[in-house]
C-alpha atoms as a PDB file:
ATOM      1  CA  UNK A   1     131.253  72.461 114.142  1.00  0.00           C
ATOM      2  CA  UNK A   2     131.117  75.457 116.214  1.00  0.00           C
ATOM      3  CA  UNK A   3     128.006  77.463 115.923  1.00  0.00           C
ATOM      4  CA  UNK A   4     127.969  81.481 115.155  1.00  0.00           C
ATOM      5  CA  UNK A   5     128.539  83.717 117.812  1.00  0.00           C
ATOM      6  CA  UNK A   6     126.060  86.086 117.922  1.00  0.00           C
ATOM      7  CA  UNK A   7     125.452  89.466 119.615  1.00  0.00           C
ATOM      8  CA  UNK A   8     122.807  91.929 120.651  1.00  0.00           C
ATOM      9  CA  UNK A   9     123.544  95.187 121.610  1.00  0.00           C
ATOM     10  CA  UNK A  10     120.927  97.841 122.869  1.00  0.00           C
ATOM     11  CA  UNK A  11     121.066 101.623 122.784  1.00  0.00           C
ATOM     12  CA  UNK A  12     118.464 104.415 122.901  1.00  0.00           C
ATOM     13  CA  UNK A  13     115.236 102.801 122.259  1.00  0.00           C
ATOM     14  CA  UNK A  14     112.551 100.181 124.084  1.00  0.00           C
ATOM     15  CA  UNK A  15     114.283  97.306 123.865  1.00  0.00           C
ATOM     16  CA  UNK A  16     110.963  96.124 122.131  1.00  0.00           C
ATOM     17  CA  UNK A  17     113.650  94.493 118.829  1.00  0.00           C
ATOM     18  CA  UNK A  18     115.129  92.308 121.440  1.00  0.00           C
ATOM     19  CA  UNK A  19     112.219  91.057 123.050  1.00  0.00           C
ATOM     20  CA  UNK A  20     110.646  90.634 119.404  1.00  0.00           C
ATOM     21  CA  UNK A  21     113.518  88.820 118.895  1.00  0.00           C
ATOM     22  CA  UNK A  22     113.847  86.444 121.617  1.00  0.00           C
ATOM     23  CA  UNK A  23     110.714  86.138 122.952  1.00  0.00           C
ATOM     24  CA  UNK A  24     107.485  86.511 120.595  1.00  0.00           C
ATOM     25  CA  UNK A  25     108.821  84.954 116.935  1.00  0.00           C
ATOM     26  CA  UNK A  26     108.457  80.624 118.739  1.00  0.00           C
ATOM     27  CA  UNK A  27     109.297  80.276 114.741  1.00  0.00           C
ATOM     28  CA  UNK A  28     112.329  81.710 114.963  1.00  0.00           C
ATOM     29  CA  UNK A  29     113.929  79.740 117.744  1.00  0.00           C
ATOM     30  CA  UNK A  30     114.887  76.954 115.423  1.00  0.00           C
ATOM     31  CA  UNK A  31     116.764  79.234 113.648  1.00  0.00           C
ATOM     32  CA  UNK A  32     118.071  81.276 116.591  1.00  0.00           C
ATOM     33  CA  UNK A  33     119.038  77.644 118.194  1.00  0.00           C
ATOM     34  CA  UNK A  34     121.755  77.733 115.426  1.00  0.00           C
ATOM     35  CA  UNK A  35     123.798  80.603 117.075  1.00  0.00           C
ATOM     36  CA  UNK A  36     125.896  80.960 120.331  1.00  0.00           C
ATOM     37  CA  UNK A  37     124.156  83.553 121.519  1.00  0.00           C
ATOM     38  CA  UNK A  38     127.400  85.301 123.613  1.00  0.00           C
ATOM     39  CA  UNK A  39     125.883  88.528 124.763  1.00  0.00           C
ATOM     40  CA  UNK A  40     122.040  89.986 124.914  1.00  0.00           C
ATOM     41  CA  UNK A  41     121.117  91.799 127.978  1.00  0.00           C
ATOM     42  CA  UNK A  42     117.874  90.646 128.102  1.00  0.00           C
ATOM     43  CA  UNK A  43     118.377  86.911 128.271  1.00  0.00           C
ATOM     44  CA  UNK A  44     119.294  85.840 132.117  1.00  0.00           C
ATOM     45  CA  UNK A  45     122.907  85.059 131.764  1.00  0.00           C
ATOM     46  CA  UNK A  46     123.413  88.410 129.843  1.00  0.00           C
ATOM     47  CA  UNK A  47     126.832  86.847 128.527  1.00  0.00           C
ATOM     48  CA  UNK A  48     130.132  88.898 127.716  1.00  0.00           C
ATOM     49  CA  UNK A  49     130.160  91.657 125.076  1.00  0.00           C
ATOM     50  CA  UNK A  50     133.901  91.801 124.137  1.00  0.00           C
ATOM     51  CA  UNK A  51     133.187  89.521 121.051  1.00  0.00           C
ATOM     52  CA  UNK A  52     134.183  88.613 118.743  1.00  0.00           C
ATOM     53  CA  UNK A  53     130.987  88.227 116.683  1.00  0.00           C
ATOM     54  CA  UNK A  54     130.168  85.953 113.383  1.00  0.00           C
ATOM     55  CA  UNK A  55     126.977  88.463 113.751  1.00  0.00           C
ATOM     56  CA  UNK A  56     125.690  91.271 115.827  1.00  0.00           C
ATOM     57  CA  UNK A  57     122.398  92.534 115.981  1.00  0.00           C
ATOM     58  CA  UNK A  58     122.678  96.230 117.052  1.00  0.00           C
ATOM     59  CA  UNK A  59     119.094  98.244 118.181  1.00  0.00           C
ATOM     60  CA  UNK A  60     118.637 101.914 118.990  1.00  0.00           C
ATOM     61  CA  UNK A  61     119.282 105.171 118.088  1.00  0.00           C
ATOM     62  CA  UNK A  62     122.979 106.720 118.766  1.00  0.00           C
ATOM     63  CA  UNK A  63     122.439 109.585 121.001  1.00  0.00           C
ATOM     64  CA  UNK A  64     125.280 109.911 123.503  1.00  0.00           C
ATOM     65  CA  UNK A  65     129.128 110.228 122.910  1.00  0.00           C
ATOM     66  CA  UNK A  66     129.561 106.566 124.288  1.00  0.00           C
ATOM     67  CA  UNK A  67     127.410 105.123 122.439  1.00  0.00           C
ATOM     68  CA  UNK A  68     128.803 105.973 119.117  1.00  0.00           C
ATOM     69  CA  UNK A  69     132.659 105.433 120.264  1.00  0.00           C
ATOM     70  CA  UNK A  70     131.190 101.299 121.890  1.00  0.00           C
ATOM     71  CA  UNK A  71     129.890 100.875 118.285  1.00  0.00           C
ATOM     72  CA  UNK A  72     132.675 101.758 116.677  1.00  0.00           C
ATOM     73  CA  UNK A  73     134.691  99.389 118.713  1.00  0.00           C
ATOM     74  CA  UNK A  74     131.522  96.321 118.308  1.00  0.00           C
ATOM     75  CA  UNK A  75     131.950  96.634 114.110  1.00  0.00           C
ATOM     76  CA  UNK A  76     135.853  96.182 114.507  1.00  0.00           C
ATOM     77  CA  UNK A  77     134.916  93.310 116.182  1.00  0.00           C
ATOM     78  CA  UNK A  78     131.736  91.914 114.051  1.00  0.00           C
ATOM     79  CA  UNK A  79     131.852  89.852 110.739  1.00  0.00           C
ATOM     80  CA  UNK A  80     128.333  91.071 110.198  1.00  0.00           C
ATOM     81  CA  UNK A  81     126.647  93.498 111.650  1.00  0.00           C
ATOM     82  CA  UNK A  82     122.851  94.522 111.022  1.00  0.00           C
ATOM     83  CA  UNK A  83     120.552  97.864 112.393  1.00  0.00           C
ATOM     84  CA  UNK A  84     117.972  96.388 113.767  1.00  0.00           C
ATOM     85  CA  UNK A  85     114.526  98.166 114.039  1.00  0.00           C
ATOM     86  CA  UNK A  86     113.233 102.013 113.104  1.00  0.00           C
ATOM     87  CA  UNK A  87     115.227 103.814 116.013  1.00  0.00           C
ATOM     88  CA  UNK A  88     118.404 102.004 114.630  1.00  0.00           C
ATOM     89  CA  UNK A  89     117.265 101.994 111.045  1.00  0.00           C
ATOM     90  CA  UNK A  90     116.101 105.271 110.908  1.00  0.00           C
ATOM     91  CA  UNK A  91     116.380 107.032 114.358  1.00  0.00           C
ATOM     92  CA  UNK A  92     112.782 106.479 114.894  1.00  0.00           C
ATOM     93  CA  UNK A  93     111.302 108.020 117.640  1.00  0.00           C
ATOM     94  CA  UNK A  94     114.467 109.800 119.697  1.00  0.00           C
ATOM     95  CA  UNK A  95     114.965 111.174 116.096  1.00  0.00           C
ATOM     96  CA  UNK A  96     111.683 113.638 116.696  1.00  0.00           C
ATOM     97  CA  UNK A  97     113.906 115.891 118.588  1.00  0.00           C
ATOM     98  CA  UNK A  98     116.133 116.202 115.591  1.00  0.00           C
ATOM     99  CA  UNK A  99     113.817 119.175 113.994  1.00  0.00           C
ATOM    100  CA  UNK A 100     114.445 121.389 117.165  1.00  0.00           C
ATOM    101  CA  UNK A 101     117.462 122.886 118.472  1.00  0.00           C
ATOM    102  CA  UNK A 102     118.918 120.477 121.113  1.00  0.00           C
ATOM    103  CA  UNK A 103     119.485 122.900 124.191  1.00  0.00           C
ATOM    104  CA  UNK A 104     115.557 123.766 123.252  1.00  0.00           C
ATOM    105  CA  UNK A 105     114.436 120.392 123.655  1.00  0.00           C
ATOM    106  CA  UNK A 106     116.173 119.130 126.741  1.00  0.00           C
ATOM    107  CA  UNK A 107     115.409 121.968 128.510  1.00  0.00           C
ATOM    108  CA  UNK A 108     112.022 121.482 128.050  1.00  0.00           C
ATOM    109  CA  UNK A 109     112.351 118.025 129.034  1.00  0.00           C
ATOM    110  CA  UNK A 110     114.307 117.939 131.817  1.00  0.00           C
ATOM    111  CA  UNK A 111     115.386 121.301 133.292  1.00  0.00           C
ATOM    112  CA  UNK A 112     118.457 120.401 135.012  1.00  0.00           C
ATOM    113  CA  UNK A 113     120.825 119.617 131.830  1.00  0.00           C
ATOM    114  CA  UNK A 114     123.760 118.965 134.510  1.00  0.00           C
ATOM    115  CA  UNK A 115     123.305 115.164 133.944  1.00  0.00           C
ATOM    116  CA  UNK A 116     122.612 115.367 130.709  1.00  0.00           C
ATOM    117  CA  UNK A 117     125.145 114.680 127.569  1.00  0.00           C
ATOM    118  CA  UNK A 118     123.118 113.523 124.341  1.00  0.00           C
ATOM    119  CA  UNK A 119     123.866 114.372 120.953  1.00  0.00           C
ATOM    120  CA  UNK A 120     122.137 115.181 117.815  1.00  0.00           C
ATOM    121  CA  UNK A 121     120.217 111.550 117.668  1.00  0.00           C
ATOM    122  CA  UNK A 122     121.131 109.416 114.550  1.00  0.00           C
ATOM    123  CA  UNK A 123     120.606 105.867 113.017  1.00  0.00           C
ATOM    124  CA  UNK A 124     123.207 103.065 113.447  1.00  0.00           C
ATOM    125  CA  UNK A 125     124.856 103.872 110.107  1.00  0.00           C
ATOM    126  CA  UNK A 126     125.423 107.389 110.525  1.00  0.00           C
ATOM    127  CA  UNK A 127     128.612 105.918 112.375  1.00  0.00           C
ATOM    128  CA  UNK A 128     130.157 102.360 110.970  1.00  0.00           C
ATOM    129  CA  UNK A 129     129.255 100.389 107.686  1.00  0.00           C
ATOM    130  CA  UNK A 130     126.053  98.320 108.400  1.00  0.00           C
ATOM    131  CA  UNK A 131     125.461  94.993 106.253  1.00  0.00           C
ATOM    132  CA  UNK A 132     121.410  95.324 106.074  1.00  0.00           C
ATOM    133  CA  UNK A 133     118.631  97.053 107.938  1.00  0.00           C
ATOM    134  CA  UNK A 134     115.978  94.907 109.973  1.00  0.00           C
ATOM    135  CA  UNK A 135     113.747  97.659 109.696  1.00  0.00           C
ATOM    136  CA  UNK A 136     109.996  97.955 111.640  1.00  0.00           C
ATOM    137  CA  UNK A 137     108.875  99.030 114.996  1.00  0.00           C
ATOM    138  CA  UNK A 138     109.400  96.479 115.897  1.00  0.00           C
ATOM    139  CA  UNK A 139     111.259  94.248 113.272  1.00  0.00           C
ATOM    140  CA  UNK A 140     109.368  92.416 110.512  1.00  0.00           C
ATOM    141  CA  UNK A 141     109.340  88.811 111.092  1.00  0.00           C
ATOM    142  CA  UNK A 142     110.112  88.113 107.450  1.00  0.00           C
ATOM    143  CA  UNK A 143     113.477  90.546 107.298  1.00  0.00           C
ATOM    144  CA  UNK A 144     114.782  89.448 110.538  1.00  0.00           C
ATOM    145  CA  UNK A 145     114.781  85.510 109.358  1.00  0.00           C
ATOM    146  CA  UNK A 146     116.473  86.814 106.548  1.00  0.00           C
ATOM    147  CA  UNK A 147     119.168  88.316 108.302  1.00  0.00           C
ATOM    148  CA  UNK A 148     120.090  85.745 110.523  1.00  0.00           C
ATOM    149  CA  UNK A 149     119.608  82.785 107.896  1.00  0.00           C
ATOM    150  CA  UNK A 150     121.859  84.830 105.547  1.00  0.00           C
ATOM    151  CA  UNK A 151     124.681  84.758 108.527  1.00  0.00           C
ATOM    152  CA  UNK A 152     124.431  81.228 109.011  1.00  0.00           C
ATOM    153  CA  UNK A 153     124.754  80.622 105.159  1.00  0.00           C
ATOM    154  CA  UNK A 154     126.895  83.777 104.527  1.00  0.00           C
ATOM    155  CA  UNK A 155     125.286  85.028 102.451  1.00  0.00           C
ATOM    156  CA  UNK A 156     123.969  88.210 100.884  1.00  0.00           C
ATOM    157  CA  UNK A 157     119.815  89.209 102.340  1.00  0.00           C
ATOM    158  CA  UNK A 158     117.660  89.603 100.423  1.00  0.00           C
ATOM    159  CA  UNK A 159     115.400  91.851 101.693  1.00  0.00           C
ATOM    160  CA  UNK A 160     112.077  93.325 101.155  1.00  0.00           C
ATOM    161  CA  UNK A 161     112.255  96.806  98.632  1.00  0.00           C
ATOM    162  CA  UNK A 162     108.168  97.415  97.516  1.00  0.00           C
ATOM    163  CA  UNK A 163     106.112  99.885  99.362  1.00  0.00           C
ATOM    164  CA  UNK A 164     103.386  98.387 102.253  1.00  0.00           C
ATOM    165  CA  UNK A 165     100.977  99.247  99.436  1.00  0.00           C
ATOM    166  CA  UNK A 166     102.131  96.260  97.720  1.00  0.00           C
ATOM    167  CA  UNK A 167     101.231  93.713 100.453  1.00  0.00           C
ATOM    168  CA  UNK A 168      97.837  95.313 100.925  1.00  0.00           C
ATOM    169  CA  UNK A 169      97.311  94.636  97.099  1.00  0.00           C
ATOM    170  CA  UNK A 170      98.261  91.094  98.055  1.00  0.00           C
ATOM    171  CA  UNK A 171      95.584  90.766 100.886  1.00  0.00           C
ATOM    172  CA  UNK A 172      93.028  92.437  99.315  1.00  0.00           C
ATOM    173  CA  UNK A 173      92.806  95.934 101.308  1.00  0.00           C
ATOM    174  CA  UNK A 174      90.924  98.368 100.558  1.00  0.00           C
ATOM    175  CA  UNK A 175      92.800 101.347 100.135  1.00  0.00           C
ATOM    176  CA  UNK A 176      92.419 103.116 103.443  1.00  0.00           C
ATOM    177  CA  UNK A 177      93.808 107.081 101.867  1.00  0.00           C
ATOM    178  CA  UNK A 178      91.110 106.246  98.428  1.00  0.00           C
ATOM    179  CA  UNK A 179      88.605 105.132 100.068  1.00  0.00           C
ATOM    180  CA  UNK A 180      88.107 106.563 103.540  1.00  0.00           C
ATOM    181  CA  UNK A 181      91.068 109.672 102.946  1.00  0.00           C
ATOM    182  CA  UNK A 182      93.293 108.294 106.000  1.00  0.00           C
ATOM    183  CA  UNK A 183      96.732 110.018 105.702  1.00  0.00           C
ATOM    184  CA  UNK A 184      98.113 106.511 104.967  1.00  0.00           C
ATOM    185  CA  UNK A 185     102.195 106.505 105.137  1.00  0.00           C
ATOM    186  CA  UNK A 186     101.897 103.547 102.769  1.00  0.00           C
ATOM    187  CA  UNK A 187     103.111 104.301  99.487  1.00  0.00           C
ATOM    188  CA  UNK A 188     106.315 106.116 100.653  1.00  0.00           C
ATOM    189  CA  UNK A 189     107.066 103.113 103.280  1.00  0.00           C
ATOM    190  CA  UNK A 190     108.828  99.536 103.572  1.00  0.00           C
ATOM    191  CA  UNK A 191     107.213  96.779 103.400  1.00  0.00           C
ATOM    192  CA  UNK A 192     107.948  94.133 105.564  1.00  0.00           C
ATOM    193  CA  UNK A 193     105.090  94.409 108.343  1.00  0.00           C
ATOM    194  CA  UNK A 194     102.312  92.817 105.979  1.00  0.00           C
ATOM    195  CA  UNK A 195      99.999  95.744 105.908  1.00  0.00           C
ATOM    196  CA  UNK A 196      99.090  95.550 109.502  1.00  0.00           C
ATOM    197  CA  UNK A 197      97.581  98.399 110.435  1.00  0.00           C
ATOM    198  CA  UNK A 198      95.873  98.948 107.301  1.00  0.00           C
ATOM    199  CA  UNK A 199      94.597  95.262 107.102  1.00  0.00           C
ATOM    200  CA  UNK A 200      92.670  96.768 110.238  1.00  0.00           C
ATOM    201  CA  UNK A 201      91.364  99.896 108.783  1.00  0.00           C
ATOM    202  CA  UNK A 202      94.101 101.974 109.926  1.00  0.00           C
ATOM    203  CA  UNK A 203      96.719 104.370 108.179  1.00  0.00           C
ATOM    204  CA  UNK A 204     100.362 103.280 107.896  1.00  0.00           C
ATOM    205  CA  UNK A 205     102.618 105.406 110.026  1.00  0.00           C
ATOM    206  CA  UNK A 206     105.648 104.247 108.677  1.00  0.00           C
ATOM    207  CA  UNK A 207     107.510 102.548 110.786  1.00  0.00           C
ATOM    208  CA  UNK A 208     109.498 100.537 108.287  1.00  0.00           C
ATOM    209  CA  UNK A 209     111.256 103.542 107.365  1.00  0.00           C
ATOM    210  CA  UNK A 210     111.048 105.525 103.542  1.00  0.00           C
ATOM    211  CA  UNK A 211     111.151 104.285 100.724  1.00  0.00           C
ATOM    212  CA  UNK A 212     114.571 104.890  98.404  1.00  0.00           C
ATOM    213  CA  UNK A 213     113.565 107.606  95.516  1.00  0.00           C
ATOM    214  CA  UNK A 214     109.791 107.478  97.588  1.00  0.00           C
ATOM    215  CA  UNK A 215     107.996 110.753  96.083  1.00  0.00           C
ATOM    216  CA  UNK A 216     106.892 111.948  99.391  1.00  0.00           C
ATOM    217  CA  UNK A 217     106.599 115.120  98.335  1.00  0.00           C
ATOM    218  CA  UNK A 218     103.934 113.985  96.199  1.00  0.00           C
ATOM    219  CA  UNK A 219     102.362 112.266  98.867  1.00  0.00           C
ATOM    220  CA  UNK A 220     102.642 115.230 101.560  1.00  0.00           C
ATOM    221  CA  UNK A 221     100.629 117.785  98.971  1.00  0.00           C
ATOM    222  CA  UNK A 222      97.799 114.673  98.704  1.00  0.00           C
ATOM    223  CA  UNK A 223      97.459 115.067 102.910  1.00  0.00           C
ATOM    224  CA  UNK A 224      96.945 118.375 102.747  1.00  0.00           C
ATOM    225  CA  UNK A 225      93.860 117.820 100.446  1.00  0.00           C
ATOM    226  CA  UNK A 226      92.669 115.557 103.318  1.00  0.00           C
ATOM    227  CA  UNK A 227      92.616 119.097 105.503  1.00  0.00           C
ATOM    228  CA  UNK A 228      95.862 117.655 107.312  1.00  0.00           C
ATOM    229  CA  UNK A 229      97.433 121.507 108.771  1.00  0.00           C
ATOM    230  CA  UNK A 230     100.902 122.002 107.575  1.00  0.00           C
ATOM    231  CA  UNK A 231     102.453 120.885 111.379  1.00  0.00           C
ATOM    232  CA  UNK A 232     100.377 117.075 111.435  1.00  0.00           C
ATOM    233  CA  UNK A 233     101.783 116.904 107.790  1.00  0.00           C
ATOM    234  CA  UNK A 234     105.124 117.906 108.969  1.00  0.00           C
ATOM    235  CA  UNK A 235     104.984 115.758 111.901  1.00  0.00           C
ATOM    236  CA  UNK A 236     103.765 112.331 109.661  1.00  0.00           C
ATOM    237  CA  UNK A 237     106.779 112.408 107.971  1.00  0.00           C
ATOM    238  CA  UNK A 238     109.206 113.086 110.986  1.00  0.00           C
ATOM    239  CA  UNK A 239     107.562 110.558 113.192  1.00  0.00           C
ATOM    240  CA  UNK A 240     110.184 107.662 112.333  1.00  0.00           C
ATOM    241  CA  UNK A 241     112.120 108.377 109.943  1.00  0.00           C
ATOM    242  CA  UNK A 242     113.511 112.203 110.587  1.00  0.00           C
ATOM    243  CA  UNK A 243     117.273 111.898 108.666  1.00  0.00           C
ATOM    244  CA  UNK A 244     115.249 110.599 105.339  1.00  0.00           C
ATOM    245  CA  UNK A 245     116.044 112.864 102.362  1.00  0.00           C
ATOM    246  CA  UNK A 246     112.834 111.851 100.845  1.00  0.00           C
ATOM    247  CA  UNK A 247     110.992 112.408 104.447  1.00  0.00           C
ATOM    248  CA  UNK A 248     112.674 115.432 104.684  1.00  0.00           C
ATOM    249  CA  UNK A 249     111.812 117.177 101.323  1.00  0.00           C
ATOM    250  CA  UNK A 250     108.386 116.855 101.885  1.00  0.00           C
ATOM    251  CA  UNK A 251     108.448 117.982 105.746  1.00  0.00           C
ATOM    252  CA  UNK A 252     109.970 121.067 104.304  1.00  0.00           C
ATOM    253  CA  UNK A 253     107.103 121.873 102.759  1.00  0.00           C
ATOM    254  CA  UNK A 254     105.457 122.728 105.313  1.00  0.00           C
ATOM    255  CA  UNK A 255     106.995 123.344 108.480  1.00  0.00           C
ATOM    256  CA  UNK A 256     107.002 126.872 110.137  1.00  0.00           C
END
């Protein structure tokens, strides 16, 4: 029997989902040893990206021209195709930019815009269909065996829906925004990461994306009784996940 063909495509991001993918889950290998792995840039041979694909594993935000027309053309070509990580997922990081005009922001970046032809930045499924979000900067290791086990067994994933504040209720956190009034992302975000920065005393900066119907408003007007200034509040909900309605509504509140 021939074994899935999978691919791994990279666009605006740190390639850190690929090398989380390949190179730090030894766990997942077994189940990565499953698939033809045809094309991944990181992996010496590299391979051929024409497909076609029993799955592809896209990363990155869309934030050129090109890149949105090559995905188009890698979903024709895909049985199954998953966002993979928070600049995919979400737009993550580029998306920051998003909340300023563009000719603003490049300008200050790189004052010579002659080489430069980026778009609006936006998440993989701004642009084709998408059958599941590996979300997490990088990926959870629980999500992304469910995405790839679900190709092998075509299946439907199953994926993670509670907040992070679940899994710290597993573990036995303390409650880092009760007890020592961190602005903790938690109860607006994934799960999926296993509470790990606050199982070390840190606040969640939601990398795992928001929540679906997440009251972040709710959560936005409990920062500011922290002292958080209306910009850091603004800014904790843009960090990752900048084209969330939910993030959004509450980032409204109280930008300038």
């Amino acid at each position: 029997m021939k074994k899935p063909r999978l691919g791994f495509f990279k666009y605006s991001c740190c390639a850190g989902c690929e090398f989380q993918t390949f190179y730090f889950q030894k766990h997942l290998m077994e189940t990565l040893s499953s698939f033809e792995i045809v094309f991944a840039r990181m992996i010496s041979s590299g391979g051929t990206p024409e497909g076609p694909f029993d799955i592809a594993l896209v990363e990155g935000a869309i934030t050129e021209a090109w890149q949105a027309d090559e995905l188009k053309k890698i979903r024709k070509r895909s049985a199954v195709l998953f966002a993979i990580g928070a600049c995919a997922v979400n737009g993550g990081i580029p998306a920051i930019k998003a909340n300023r005009p563009e000719i603003e922001v490049e300008e200050n970046v790189y004052g010579d815009l002659s080489a430069i032809h980026s778009i609006r930045p936006h998440p993989v499924d701004a642009y084709v269909p998408v059958d599941g979000h590996i979300r997490g900067c990088p990926p959870g290791e629980r999500d992304l065996y469910e995405a790839l086990t679900s190709a092998l067994f075509r299946k439907k994933p199953d994926f993670l829906r509670q907040s992070v504040c679940i899994e710290c209720k597993l573990k036995g956190n303390v409650c880092v925004l009760v007890t020592f009034r961190m602005p903790c992302m938690g109860p607006v975000t994934n799960a999926g990461c296993g509470a790990l920065c606050p199982s070390y005393n840190r606040a969640c900066y939601s990398c795992f994306g928001a929540m679906k119907q997440a009251n972040a408003p709710a959560l936005a007007r409990r920062f500011r009784t922290l002292g958080m200034s209306g910009d850091d509040i603004a800014r904790k909900f843009t960090m990752f996940d900048a084209d969330s309605i939910e993030f959004r509504k509450a980032a409204e509140l109280y930008e300038d």
